[in-house]
N, C-alpha and C. Protein backbone atom coordinates (compact mmCIF):
# COMPACT_ATOMS: atom_id res chain seq x y z
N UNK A 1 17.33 -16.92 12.79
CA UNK A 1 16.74 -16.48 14.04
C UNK A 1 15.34 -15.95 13.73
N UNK A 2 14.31 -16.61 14.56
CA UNK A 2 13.01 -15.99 13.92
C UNK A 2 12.98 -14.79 15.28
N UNK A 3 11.72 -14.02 14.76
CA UNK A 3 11.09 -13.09 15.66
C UNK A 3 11.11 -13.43 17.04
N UNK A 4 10.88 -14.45 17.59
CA UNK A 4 10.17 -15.44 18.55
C UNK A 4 11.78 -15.23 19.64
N UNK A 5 12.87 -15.68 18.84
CA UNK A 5 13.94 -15.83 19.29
C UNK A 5 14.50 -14.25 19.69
N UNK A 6 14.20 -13.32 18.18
CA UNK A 6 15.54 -11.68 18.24
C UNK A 6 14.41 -11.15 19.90
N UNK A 7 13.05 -11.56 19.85
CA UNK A 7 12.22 -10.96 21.21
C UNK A 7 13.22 -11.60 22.18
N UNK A 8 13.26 -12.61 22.71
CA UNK A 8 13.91 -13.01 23.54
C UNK A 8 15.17 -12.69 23.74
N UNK A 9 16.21 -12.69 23.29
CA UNK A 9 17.31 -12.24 23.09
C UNK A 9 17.32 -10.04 23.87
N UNK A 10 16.50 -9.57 22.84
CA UNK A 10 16.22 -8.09 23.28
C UNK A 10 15.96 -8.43 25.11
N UNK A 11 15.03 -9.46 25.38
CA UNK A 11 14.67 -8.95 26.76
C UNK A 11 15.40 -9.53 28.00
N UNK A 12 16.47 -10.23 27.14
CA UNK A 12 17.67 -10.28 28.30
C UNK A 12 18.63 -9.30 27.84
N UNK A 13 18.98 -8.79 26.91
CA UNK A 13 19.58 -7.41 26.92
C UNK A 13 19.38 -6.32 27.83
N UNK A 14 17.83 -6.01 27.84
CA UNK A 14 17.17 -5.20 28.53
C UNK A 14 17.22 -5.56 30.39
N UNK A 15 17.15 -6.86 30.52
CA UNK A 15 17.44 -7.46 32.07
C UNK A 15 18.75 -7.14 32.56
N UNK A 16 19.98 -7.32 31.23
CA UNK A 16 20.99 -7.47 31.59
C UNK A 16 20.98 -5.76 31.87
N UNK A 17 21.24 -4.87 31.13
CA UNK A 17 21.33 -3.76 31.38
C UNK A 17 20.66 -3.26 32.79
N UNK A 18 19.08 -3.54 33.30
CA UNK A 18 18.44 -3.50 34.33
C UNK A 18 19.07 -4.13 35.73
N UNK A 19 20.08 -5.27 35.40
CA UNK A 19 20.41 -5.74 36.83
C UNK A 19 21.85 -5.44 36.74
N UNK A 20 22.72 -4.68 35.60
CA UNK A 20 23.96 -4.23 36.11
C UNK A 20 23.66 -3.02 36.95
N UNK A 21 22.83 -1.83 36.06
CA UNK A 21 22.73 -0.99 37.09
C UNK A 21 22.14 -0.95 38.53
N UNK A 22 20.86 -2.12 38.90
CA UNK A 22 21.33 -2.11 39.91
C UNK A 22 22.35 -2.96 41.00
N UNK A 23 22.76 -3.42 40.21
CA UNK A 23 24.57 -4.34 40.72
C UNK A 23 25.25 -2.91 41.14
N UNK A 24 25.00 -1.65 40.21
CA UNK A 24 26.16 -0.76 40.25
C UNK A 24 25.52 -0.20 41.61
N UNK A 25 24.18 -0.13 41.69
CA UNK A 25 23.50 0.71 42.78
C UNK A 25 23.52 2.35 42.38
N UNK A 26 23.08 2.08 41.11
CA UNK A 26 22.87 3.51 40.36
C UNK A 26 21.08 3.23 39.41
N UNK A 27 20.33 4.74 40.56
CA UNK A 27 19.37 4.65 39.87
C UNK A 27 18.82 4.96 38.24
N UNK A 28 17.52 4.91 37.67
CA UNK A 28 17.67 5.02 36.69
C UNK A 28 17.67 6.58 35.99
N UNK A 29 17.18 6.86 36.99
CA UNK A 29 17.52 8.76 36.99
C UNK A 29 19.04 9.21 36.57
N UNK A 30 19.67 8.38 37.49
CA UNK A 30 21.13 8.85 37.71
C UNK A 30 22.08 8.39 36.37
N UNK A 31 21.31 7.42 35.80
CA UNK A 31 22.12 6.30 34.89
C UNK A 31 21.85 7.36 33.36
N UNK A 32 20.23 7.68 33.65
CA UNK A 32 19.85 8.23 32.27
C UNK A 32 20.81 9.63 32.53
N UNK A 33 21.09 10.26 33.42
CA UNK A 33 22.06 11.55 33.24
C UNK A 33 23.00 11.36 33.08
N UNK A 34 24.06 10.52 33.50
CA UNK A 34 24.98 9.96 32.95
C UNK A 34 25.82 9.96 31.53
N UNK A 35 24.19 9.20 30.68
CA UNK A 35 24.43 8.85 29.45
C UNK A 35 23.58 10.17 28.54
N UNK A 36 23.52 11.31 29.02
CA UNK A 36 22.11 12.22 28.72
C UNK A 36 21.30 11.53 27.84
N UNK A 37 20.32 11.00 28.54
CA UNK A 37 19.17 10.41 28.02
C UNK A 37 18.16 10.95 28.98
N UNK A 38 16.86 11.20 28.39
CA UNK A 38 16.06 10.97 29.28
C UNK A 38 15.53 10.11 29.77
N UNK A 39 15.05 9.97 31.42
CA UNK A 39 14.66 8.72 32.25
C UNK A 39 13.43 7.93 31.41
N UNK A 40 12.78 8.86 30.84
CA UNK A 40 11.44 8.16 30.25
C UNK A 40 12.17 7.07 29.21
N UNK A 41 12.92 7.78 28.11
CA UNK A 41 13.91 7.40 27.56
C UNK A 41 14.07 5.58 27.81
N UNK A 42 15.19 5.80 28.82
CA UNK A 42 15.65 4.94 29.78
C UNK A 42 15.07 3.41 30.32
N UNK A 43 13.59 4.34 30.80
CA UNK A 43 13.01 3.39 31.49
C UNK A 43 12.17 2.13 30.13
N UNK A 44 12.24 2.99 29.39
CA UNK A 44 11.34 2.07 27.86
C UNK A 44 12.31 1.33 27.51
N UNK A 45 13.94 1.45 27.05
CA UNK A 45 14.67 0.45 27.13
C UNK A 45 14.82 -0.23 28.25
N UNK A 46 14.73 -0.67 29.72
CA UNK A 46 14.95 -1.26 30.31
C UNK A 46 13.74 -2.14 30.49
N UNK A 47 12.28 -1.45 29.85
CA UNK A 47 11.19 -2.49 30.36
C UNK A 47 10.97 -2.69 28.39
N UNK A 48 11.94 -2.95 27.45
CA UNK A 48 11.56 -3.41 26.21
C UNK A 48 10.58 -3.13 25.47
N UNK A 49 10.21 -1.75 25.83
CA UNK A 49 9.17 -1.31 24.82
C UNK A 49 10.01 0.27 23.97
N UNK A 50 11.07 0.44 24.29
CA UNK A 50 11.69 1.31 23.20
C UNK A 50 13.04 0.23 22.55
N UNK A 51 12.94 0.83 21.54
CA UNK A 51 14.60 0.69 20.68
C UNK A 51 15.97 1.19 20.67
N UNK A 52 17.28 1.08 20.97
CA UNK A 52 18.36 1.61 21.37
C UNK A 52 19.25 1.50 20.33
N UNK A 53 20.24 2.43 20.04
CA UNK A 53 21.13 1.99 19.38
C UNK A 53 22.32 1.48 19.88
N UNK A 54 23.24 1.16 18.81
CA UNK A 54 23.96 0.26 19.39
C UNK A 54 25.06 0.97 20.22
N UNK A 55 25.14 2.86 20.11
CA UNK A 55 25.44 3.64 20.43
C UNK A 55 25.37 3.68 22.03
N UNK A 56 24.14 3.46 21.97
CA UNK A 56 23.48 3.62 23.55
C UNK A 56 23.83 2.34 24.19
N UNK A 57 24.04 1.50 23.63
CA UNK A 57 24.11 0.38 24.87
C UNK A 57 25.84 0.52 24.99
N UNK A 58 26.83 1.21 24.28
CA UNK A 58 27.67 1.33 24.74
C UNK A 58 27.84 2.52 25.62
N UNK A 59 27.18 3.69 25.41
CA UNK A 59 27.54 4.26 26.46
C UNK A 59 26.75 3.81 27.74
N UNK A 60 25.87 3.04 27.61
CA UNK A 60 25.25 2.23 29.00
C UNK A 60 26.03 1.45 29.74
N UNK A 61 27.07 0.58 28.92
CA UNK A 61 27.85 -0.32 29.69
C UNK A 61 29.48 0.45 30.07
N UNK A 62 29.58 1.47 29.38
CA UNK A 62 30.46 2.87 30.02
C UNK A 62 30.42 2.88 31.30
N UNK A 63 29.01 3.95 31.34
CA UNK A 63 28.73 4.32 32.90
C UNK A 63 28.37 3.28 33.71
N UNK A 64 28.21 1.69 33.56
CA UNK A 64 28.20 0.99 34.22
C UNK A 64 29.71 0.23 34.46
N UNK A 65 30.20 1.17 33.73
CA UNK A 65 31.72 0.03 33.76
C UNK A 65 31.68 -1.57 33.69
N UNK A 66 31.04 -1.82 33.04
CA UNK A 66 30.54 -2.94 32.40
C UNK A 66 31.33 -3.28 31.02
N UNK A 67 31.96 -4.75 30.20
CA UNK A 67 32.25 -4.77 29.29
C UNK A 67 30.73 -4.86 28.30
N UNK A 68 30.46 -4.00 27.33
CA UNK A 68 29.51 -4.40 26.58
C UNK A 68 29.38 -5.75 25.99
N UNK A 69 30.47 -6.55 25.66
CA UNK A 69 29.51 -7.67 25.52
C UNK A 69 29.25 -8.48 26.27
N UNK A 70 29.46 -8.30 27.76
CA UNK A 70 28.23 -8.88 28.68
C UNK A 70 26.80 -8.51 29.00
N UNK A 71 26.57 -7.44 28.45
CA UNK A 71 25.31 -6.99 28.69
C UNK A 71 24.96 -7.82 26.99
N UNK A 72 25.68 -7.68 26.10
CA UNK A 72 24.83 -8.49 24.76
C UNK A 72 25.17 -10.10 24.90
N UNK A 73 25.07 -10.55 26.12
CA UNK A 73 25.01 -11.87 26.20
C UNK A 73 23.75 -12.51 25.91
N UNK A 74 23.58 -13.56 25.95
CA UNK A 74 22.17 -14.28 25.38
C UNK A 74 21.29 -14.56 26.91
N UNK A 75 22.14 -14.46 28.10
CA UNK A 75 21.26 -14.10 28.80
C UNK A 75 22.16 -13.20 30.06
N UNK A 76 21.55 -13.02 31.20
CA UNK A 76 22.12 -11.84 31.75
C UNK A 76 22.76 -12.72 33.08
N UNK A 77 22.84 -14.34 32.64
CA UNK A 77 24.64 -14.52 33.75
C UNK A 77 26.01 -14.24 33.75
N UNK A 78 26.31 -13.48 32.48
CA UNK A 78 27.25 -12.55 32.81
C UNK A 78 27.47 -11.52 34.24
N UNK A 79 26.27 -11.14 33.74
CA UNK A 79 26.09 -9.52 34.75
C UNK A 79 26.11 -10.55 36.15
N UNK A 80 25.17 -10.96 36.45
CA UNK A 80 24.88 -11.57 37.66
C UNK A 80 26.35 -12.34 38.48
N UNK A 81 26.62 -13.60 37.13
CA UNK A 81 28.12 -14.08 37.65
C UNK A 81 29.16 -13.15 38.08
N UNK A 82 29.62 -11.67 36.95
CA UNK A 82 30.41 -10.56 37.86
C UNK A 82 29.56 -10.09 39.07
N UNK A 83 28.78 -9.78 39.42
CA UNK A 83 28.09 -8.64 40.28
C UNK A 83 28.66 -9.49 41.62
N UNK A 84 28.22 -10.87 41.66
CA UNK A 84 28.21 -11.88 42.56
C UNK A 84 29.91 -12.08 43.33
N UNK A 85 30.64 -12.57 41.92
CA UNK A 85 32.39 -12.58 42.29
C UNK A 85 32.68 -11.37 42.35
N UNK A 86 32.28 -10.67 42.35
CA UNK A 86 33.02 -8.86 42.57
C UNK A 86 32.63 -8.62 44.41
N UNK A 87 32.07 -9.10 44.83
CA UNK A 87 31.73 -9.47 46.21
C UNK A 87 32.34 -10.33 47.29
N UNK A 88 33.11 -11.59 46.43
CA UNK A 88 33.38 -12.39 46.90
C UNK A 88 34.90 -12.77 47.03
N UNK A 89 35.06 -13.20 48.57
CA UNK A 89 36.79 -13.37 48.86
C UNK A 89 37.10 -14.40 48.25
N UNK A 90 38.31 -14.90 47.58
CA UNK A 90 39.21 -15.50 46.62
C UNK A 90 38.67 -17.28 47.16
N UNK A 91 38.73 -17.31 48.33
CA UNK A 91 38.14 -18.28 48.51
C UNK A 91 37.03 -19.26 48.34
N UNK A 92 36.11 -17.91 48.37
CA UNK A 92 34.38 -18.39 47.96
C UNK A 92 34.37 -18.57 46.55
N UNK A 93 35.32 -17.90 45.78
CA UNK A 93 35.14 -17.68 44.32
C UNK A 93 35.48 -18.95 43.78
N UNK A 94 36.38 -19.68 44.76
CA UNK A 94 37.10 -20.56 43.82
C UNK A 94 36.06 -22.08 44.04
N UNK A 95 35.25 -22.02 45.71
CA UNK A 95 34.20 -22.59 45.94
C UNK A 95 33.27 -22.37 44.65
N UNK A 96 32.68 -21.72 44.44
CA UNK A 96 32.00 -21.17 43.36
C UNK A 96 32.35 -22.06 42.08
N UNK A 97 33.41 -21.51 41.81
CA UNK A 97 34.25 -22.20 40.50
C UNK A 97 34.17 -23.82 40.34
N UNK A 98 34.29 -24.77 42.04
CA UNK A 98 33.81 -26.06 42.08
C UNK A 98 33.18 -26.30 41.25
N UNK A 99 31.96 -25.24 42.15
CA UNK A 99 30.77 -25.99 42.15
C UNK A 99 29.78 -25.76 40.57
N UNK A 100 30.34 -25.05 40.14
CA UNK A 100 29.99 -24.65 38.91
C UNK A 100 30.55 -25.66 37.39
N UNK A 101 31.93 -26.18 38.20
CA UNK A 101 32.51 -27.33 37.46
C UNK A 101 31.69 -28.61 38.08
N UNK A 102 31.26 -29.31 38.75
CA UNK A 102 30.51 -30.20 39.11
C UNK A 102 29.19 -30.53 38.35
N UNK A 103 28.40 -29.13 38.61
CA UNK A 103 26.62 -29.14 37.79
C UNK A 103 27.54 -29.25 36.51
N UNK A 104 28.82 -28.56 35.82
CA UNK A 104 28.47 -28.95 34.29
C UNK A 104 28.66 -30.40 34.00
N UNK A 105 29.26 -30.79 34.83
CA UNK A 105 29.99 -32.40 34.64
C UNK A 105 28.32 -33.25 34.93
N UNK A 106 27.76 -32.98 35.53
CA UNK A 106 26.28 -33.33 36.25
C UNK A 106 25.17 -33.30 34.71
N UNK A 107 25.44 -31.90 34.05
CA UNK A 107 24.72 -31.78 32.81
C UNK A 107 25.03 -32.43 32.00
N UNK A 108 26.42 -32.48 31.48
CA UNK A 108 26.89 -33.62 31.01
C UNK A 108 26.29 -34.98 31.10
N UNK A 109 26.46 -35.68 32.17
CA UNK A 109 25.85 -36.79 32.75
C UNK A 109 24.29 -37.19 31.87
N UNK A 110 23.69 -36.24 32.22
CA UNK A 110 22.39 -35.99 31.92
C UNK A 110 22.29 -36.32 30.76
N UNK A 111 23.01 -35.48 29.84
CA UNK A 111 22.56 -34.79 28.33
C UNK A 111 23.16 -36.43 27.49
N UNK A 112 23.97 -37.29 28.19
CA UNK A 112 24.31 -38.58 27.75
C UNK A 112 23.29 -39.79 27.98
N UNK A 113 22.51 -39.11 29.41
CA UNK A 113 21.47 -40.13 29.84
C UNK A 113 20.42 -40.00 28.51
N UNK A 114 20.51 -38.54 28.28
CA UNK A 114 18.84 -38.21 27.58
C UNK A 114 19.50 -39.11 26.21
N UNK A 115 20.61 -39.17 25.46
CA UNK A 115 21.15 -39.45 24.07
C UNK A 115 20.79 -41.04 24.08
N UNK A 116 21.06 -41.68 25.29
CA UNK A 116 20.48 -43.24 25.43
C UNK A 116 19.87 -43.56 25.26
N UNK A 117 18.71 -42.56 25.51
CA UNK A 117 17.41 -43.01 26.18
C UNK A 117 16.65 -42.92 24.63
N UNK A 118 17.25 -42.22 24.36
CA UNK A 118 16.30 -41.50 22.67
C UNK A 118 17.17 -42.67 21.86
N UNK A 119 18.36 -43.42 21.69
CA UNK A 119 18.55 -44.89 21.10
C UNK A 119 18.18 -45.81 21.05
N UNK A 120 17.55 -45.87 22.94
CA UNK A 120 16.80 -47.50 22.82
C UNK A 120 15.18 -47.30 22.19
N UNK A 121 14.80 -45.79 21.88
CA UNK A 121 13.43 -46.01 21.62
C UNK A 121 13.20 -46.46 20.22
């Protein structure tokens, strides 16, 4: 993993953490007391210019009632995919679930078109 990549990776950490809490609808005031941190604290991990331990992102995904390793996902459709079905009646979810099986079958499709295409050249 070069630099290029562990940056990227950190700033969906930092997203992910940023859009559970507000999924939870807990500000960052409220989040940094929570975890006693200070907001300044807080706000530098959420906009990727401080460092956390690995301490802190568990008690982050604590008070978010969050499993921590969705917030250390590689990107933050974890958070988003729960925030979304935690909303949604059994019905829509399973709509959802379709349609989510369809685009992969669709990517699929694709990712066989692109393997062709790079044979006949």
């Amino acid at each position: 993993m070069d630099d290029a990549d562990l940056e990227f990776r950190l700033i969906m950490v930092t997203n992910a953490i940023k859009n559970a809490r507000n999924n939870r609808g807990i500000g960052q005031r409220e989040l940094a007391r929570l975890i006693n941190m200070s907001p300044a604290a807080l706000n530098k991990i959420e906009n990727g210019s401080g460092n956390m331990r690995l301490s802190t992102l568990f008690k982050i995904a604590n008070a978010l009632q969050y499993p921590p390793s969705i917030l250390l996902q590689e990107s933050v459709e974890g958070v988003v995919v729960e925030s979304v079905l935690i909303d949604l009646s059994p019905e829509r979810r399973m709509l959802l679930a379709e349609l989510a099986l369809e685009m992969k079958k669709l990517q699929e499709l694709e990712n066989e078109r692109e393997v062709e295409e790079e044979g006949e050249c």
